[in-house]
Every structure is written in structure tokens, then in C-alpha cells.
PDB file of N, CA and C in Angstrom:
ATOM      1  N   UNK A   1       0.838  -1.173   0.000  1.00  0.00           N
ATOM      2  CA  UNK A   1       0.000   0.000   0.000  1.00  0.00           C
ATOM      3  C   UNK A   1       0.889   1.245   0.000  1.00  0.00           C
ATOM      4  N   UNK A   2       0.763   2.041  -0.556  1.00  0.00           N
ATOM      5  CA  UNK A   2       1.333   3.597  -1.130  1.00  0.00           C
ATOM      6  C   UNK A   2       1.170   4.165   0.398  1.00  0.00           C
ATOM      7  N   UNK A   3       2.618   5.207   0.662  1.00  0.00           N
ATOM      8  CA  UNK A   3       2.306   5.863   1.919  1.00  0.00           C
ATOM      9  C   UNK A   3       1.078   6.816   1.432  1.00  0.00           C
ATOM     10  N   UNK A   4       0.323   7.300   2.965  1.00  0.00           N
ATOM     11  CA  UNK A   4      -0.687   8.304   2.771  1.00  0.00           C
ATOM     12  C   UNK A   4       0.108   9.671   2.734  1.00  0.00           C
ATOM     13  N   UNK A   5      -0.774  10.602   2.009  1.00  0.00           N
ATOM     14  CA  UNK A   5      -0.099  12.107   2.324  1.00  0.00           C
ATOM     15  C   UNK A   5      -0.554  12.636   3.493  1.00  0.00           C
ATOM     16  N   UNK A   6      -1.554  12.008   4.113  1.00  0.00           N
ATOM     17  CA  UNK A   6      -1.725  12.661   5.892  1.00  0.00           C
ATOM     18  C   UNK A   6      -1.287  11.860   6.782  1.00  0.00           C
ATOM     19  N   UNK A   7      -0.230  12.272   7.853  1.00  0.00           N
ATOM     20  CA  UNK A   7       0.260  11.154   9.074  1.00  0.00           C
ATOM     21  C   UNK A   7      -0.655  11.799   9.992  1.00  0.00           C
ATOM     22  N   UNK A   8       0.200  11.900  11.246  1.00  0.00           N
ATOM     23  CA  UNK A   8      -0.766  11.721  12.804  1.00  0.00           C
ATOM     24  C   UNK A   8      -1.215  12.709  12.429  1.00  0.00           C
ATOM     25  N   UNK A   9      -2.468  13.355  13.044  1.00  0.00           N
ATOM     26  CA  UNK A   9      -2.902  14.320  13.466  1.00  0.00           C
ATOM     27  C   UNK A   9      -2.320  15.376  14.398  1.00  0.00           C
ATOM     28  N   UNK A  10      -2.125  16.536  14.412  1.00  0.00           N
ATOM     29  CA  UNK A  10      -1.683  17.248  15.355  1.00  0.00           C
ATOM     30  C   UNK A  10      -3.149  17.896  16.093  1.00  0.00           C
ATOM     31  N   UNK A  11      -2.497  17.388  17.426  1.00  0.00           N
ATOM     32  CA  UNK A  11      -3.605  18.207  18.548  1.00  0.00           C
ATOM     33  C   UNK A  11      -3.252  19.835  18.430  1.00  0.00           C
ATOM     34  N   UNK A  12      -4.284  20.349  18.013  1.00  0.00           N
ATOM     35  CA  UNK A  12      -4.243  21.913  17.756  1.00  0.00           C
ATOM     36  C   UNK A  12      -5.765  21.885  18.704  1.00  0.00           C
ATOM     37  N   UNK A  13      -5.352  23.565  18.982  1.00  0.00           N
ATOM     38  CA  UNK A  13      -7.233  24.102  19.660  1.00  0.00           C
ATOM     39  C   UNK A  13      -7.975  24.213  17.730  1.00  0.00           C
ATOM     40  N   UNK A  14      -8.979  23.606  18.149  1.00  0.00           N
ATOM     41  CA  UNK A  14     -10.154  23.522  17.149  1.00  0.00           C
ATOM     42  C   UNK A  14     -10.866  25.172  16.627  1.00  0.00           C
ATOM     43  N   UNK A  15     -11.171  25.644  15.735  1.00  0.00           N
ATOM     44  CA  UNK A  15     -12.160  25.941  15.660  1.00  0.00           C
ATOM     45  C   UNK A  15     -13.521  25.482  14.383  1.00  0.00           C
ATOM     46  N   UNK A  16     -14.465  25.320  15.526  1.00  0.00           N
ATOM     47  CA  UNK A  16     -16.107  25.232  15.350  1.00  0.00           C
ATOM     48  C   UNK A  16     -16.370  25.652  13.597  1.00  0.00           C
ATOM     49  N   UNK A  17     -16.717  24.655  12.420  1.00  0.00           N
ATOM     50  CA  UNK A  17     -17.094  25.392  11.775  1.00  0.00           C
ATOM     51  C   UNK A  17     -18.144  24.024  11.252  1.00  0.00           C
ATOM     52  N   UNK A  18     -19.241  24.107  10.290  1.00  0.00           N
ATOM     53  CA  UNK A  18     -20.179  23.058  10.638  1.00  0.00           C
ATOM     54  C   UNK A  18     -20.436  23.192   8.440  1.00  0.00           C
ATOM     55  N   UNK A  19     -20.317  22.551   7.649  1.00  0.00           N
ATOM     56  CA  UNK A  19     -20.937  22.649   6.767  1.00  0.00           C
ATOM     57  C   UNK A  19     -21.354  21.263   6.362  1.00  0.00           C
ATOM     58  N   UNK A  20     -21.325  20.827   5.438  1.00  0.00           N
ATOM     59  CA  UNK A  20     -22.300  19.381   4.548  1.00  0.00           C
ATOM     60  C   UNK A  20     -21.467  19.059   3.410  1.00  0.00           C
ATOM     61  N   UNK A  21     -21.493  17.727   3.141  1.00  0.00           N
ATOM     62  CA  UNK A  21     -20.701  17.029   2.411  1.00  0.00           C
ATOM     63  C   UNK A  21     -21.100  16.045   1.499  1.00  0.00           C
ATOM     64  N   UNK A  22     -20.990  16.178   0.095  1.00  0.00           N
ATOM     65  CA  UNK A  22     -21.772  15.250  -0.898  1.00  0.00           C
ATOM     66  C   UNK A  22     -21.418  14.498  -0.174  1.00  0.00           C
ATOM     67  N   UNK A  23     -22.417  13.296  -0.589  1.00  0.00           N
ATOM     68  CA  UNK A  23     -22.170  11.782   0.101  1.00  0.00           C
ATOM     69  C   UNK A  23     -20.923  10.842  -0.368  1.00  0.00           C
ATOM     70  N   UNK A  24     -20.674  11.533  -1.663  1.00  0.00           N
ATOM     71  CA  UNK A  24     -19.442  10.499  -2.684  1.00  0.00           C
ATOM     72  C   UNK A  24     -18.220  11.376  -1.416  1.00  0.00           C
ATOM     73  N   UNK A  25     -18.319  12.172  -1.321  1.00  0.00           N
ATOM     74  CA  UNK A  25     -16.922  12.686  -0.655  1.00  0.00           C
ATOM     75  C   UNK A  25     -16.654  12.303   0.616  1.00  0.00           C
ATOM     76  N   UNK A  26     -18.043  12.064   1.540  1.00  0.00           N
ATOM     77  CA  UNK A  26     -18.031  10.991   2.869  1.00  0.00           C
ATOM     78  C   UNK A  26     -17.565  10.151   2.617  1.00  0.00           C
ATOM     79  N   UNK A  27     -18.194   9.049   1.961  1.00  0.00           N
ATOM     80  CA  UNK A  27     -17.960   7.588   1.636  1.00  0.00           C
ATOM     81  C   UNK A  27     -16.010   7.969   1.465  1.00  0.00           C
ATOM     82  N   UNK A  28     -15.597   8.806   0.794  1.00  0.00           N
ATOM     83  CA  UNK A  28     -14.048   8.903   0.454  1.00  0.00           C
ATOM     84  C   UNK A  28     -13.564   9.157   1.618  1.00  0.00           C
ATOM     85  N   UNK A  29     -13.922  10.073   2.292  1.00  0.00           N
ATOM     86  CA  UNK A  29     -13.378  10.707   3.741  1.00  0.00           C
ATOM     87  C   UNK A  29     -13.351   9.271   4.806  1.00  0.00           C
ATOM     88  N   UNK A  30     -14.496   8.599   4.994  1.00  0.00           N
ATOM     89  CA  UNK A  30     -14.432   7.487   5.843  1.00  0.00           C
ATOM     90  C   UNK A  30     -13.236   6.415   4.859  1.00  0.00           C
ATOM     91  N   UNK A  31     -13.593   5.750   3.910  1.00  0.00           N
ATOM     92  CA  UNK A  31     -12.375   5.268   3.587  1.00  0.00           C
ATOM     93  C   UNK A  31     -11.130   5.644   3.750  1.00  0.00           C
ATOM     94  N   UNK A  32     -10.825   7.142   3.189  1.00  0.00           N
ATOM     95  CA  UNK A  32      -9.350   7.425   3.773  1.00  0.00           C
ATOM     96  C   UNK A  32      -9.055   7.155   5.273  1.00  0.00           C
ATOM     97  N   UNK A  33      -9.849   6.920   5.907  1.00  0.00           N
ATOM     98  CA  UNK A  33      -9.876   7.027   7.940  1.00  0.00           C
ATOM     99  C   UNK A  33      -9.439   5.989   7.860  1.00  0.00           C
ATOM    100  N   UNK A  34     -10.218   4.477   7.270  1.00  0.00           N
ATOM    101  CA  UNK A  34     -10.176   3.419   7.670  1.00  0.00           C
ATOM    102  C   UNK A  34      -8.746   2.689   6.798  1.00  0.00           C
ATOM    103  N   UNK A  35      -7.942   3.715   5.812  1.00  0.00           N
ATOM    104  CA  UNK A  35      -6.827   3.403   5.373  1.00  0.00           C
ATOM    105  C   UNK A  35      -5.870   3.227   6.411  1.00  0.00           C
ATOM    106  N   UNK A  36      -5.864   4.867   6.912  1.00  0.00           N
ATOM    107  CA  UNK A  36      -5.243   5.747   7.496  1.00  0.00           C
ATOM    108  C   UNK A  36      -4.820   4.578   9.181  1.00  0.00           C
ATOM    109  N   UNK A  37      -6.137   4.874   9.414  1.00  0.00           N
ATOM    110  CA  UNK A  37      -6.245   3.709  10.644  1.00  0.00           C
ATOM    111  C   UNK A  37      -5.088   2.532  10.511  1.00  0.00           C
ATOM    112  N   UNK A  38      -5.596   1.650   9.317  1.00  0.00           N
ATOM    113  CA  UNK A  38      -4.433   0.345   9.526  1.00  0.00           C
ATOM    114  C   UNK A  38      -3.257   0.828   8.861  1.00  0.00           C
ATOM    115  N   UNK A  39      -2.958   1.825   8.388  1.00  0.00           N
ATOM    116  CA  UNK A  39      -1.768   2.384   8.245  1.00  0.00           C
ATOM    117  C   UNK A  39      -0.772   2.428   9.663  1.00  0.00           C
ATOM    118  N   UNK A  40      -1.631   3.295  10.604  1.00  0.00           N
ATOM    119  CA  UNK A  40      -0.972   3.813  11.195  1.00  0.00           C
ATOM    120  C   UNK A  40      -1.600   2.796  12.808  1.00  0.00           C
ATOM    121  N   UNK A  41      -1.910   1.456  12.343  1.00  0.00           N
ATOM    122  CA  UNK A  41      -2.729   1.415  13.279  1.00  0.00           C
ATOM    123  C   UNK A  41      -3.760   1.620  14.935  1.00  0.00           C
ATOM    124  N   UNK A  42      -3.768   3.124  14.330  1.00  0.00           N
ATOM    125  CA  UNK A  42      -4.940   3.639  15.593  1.00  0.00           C
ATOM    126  C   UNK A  42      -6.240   4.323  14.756  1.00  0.00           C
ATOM    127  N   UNK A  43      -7.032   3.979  15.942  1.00  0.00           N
ATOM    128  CA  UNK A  43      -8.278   4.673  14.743  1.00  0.00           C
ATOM    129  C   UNK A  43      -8.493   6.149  14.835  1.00  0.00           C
ATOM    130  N   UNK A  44      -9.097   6.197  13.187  1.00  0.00           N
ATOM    131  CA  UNK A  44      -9.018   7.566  13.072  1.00  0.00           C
ATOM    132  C   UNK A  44     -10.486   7.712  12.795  1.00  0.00           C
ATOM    133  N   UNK A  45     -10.485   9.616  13.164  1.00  0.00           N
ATOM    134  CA  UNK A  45     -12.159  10.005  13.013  1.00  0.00           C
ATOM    135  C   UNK A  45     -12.375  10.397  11.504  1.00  0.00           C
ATOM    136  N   UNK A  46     -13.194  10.034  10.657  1.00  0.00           N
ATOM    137  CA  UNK A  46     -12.758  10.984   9.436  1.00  0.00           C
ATOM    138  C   UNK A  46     -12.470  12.371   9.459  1.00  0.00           C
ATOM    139  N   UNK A  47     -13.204  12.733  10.944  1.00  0.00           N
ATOM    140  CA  UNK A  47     -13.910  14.693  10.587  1.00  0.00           C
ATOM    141  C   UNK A  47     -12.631  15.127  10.637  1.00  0.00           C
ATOM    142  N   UNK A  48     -12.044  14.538  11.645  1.00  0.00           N
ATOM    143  CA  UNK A  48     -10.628  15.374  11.864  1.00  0.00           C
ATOM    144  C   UNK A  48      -9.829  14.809  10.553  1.00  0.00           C
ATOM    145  N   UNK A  49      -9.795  14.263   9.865  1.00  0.00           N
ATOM    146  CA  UNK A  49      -9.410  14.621   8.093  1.00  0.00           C
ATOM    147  C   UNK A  49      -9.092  15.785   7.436  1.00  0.00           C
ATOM    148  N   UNK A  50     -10.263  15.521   7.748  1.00  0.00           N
ATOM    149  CA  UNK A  50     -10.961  17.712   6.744  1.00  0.00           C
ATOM    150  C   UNK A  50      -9.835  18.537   7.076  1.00  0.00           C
ATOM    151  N   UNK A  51      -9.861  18.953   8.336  1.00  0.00           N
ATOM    152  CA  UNK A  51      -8.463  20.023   8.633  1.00  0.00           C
ATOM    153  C   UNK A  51      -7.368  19.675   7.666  1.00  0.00           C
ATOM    154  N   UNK A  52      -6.578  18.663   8.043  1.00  0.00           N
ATOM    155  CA  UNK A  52      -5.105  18.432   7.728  1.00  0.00           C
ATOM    156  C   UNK A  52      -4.966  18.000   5.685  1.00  0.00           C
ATOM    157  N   UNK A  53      -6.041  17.782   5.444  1.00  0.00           N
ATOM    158  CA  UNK A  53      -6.585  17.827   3.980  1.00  0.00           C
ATOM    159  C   UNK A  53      -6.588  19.157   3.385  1.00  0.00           C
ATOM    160  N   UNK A  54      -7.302  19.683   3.877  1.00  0.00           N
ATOM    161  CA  UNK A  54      -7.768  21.586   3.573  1.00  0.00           C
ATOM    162  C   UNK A  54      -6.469  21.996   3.639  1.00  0.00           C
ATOM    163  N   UNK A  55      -5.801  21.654   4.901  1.00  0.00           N
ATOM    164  CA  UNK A  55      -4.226  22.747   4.752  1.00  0.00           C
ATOM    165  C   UNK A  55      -3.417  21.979   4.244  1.00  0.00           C
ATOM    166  N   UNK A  56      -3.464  20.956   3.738  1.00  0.00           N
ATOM    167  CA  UNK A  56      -2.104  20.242   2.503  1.00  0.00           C
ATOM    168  C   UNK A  56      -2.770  20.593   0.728  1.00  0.00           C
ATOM    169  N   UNK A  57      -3.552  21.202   1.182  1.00  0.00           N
ATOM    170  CA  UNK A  57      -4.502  21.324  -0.113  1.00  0.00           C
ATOM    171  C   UNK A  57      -3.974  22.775  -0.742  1.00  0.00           C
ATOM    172  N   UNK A  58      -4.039  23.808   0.341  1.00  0.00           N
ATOM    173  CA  UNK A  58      -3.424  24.985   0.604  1.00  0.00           C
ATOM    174  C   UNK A  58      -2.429  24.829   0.520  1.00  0.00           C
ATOM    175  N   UNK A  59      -1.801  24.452   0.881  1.00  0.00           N
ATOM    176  CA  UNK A  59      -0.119  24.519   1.198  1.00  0.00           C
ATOM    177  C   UNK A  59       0.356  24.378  -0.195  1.00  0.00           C
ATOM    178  N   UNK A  60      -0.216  23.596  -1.184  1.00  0.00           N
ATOM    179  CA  UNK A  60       0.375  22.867  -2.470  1.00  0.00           C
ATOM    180  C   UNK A  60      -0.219  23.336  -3.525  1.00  0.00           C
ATOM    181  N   UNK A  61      -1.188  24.435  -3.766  1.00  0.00           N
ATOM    182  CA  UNK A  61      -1.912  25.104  -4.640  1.00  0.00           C
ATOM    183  C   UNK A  61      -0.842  26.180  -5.032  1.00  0.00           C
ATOM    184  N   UNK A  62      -0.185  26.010  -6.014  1.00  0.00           N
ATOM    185  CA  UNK A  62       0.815  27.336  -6.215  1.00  0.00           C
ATOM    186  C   UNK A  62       0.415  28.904  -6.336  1.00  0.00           C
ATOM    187  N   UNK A  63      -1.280  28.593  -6.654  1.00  0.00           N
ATOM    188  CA  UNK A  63      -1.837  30.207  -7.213  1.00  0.00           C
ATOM    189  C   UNK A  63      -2.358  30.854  -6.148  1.00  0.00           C
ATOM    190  N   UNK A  64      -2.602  30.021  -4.937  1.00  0.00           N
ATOM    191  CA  UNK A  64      -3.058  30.601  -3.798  1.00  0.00           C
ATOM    192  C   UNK A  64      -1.620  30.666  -2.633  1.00  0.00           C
ATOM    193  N   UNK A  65      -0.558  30.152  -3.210  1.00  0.00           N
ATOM    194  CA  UNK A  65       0.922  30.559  -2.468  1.00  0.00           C
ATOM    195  C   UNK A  65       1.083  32.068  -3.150  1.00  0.00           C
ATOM    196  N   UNK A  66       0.736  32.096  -4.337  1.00  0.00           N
ATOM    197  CA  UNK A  66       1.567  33.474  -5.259  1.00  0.00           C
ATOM    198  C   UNK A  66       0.312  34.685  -4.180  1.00  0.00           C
ATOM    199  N   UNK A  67      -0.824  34.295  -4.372  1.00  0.00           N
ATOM    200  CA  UNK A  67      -1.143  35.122  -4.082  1.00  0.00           C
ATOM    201  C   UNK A  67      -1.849  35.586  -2.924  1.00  0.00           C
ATOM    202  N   UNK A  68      -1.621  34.924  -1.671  1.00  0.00           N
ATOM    203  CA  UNK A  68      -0.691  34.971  -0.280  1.00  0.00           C
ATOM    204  C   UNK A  68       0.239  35.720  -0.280  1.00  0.00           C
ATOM    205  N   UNK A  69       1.498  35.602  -1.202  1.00  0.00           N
ATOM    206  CA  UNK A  69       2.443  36.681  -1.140  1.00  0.00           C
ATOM    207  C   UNK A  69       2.123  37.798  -1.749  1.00  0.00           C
ATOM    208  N   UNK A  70       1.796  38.112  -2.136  1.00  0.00           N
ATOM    209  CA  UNK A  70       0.907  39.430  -3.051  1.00  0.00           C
ATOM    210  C   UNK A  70      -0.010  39.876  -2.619  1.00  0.00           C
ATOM    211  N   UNK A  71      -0.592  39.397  -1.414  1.00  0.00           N
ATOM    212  CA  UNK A  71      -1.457  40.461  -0.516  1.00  0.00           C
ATOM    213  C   UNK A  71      -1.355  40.566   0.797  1.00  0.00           C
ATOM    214  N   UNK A  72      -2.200  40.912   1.844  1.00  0.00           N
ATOM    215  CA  UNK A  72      -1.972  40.979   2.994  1.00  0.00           C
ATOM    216  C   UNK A  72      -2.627  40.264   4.025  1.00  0.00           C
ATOM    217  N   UNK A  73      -2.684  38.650   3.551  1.00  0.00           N
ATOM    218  CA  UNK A  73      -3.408  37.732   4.073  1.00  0.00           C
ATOM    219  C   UNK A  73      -2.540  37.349   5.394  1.00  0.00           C
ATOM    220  N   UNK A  74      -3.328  36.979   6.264  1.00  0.00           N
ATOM    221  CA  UNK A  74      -2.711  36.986   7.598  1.00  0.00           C
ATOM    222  C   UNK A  74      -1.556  35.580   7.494  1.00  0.00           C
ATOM    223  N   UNK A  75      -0.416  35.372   8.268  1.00  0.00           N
ATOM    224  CA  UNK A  75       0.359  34.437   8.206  1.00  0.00           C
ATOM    225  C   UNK A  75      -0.187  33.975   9.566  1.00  0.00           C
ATOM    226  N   UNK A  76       0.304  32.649   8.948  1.00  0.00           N
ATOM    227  CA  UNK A  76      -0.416  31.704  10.259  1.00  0.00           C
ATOM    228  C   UNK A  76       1.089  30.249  10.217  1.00  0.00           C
ATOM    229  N   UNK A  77       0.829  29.899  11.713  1.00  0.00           N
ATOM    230  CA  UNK A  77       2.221  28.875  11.445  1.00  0.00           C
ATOM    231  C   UNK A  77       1.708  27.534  11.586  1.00  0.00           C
ATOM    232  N   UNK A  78       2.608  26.432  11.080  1.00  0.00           N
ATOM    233  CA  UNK A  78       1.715  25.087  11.519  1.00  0.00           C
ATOM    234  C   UNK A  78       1.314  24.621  10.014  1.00  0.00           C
ATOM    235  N   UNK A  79       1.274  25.313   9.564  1.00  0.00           N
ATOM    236  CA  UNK A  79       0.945  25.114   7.887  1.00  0.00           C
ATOM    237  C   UNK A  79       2.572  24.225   6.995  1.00  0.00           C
ATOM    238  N   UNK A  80       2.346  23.352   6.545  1.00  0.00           N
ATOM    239  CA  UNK A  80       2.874  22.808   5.410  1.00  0.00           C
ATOM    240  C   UNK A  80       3.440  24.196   4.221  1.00  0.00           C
ATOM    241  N   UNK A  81       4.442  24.045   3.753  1.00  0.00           N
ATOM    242  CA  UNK A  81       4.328  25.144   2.100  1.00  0.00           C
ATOM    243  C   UNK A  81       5.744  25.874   2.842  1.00  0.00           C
TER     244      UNK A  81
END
């Protein structure tokens, strides 16, 4: 099996944000968990996915790096890139 591009989770303070998810992208999100899981064998939640997905997603988008540097978007640390 191919390494995953997400390892452990980092315990960070959370913040609260609540939206909805086609069902094809659940069904993907729980599979990646239950990869992830016997990967690494401990179990994983999918939700906490989403985070570390979203910011490797960010981190690796070159047009939203260029233009991060080209404006005055807040820097934040902990981020990949």
C-alpha cells in the first residue's frame, strides 16, 4: 500500500465550523480514515481529516501561495508550504 499524504494528526485548539458534504466525498473521507487507521494502526475520526486535507490542499496550490504573497493575508504557522 502507497504511503498516505496525511500522518498523525496534530492536537491543535479547534475551531467550530459546521458545513455538509456530498455523500461520494463521505464515503471517500471514511475510507481514507479506515486506510489511514491500519496504516498507522490507531483509529481515526474521518472529521478530523478535513483540517489536515484543507491545509495540505493549501499549502500545495501554487496560485493561492503566489497570491498569499501578493497580498496581505494573515500568516499563520503550523501550515505545510
Amino acid at each position: 500500500m502507497p504511503k498516505l499524504r496525511i500522518g498523525a494528526l496534530p492536537d491543535d485548539k479547534p475551531v467550530k465550523v459546521t458545513t455538509e458534504l456530498p455523500a461520494s466525498v463521505h464515503r471517500d473521507l471514511v475510507a481514507y480514515a479506515e486506510a489511514l487507521s491500519r496504516e498507522n494502526g490507531q483509529p481515526t475520526d474521518p472529521a478530523k481529516l478535513i483540517a489536515p486535507m484543507l491545509a495540505r490542499f493549501m499549502a500545495t496550490d501554487r496560485g493561492f501561495a503566489k497570491a498569499k504573497r501578493a497580498s496581505h493575508f494573515p500568516r499563520t504557522g503550523g501550515g505545510e508550504g
